[in-house]
C-alpha atoms as a PDB file:
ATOM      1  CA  UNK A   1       0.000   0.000   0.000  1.00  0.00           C
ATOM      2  CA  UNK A   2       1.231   3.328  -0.858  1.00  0.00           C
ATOM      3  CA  UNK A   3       0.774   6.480   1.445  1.00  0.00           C
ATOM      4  CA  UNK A   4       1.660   9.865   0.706  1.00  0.00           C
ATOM      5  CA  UNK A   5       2.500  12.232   3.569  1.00  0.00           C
ATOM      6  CA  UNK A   6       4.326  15.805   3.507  1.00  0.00           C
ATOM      7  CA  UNK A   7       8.158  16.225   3.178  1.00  0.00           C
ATOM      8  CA  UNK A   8       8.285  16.837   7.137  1.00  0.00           C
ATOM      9  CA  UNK A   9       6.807  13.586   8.004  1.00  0.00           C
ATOM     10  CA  UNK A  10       8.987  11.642   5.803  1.00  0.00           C
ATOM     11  CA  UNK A  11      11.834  13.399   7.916  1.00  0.00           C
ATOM     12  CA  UNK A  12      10.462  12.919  10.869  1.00  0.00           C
ATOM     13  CA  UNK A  13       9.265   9.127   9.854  1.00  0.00           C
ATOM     14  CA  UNK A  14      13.141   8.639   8.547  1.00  0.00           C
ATOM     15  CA  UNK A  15      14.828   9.784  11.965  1.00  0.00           C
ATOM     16  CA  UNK A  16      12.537   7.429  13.969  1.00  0.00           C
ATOM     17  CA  UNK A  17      13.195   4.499  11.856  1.00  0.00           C
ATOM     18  CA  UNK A  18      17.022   5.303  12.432  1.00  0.00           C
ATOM     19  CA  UNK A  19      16.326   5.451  16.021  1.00  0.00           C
ATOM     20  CA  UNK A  20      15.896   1.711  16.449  1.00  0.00           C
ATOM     21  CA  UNK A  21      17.008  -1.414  14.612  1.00  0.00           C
ATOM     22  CA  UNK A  22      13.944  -2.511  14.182  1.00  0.00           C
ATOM     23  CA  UNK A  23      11.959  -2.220  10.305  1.00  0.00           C
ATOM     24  CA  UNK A  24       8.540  -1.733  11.790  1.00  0.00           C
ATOM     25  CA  UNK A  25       7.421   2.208  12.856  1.00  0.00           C
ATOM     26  CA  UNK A  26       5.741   1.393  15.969  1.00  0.00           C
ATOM     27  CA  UNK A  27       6.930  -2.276  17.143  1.00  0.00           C
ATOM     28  CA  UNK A  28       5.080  -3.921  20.290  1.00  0.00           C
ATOM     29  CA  UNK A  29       7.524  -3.872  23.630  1.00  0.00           C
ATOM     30  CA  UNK A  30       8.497  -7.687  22.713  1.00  0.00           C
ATOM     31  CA  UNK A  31       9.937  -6.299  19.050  1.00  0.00           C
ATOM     32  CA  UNK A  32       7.517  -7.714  17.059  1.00  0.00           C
ATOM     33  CA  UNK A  33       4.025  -6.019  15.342  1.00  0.00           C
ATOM     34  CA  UNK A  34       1.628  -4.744  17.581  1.00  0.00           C
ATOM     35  CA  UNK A  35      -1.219  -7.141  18.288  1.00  0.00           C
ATOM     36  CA  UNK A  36      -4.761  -5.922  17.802  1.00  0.00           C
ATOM     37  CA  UNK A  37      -6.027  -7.481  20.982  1.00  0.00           C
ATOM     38  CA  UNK A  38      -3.495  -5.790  22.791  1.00  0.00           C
ATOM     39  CA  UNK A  39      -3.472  -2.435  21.085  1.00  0.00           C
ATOM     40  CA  UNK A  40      -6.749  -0.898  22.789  1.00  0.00           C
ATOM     41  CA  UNK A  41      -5.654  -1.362  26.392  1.00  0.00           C
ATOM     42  CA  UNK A  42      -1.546  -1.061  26.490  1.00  0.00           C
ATOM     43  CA  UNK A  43      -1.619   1.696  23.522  1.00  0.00           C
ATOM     44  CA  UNK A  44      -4.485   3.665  22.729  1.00  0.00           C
ATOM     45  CA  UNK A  45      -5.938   3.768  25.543  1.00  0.00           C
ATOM     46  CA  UNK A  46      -3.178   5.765  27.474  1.00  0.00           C
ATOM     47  CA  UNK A  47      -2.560   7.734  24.288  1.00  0.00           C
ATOM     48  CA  UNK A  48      -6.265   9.082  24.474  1.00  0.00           C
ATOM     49  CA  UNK A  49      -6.743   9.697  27.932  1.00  0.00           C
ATOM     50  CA  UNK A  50      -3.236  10.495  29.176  1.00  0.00           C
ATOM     51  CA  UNK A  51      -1.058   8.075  31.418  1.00  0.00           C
ATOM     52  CA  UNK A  52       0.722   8.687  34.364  1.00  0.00           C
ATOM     53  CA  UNK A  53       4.901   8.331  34.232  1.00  0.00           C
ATOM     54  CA  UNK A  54       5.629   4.402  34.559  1.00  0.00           C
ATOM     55  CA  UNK A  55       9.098   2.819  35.659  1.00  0.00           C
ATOM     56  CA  UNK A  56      10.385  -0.467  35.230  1.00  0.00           C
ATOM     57  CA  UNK A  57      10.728  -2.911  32.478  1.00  0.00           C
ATOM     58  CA  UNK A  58       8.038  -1.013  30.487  1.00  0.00           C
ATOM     59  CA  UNK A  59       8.881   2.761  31.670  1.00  0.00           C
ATOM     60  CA  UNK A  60       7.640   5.403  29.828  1.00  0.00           C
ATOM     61  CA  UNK A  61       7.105   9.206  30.774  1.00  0.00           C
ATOM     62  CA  UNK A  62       3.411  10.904  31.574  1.00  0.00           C
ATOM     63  CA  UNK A  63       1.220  11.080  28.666  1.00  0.00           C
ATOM     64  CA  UNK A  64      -1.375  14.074  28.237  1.00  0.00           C
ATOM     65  CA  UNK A  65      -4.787  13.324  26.892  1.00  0.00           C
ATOM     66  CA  UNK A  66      -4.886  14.060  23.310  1.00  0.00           C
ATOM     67  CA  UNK A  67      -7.802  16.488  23.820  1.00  0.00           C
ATOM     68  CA  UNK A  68      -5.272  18.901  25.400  1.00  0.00           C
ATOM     69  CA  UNK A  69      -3.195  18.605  21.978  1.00  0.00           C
ATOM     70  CA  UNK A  70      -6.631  19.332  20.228  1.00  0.00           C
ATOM     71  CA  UNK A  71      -6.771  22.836  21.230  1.00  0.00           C
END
């Protein structure tokens, strides 16, 4: 499948990929894809209703709500 996005997302998309060694954008904790009946609860989820800092094996830094990003 083919998707077109502007210049800056293709840079943006093109630094993350170098970030990791990993050929998937967004790989699941394990390395491998995503799973879809995992991706409600562990991803989306916190992304749309903000998440508070986590440490540990799975740490990741507080997450605002997207509404806030919405304006």
């Amino acid at each position: 499948r083919t998707l077109v996005i502007p210049p800056f997302l293709a840079e943006l998309l093109e630094r993350h990929l170098e970030s990791h060694d990993n050929e998937l954008v967004f790989p699941a904790l394990s390395g491998g894809p995503l799973l879809t009946t995992d991706f409600h609860t562990s991803y989306w989820s916190p992304v749309r209703g903000g998440a508070e800092a986590r440490a540990g094996r799975y740490a990741r830094e507080a997450m605002k709500p997207v509404e806030v990003f919405a304006g």
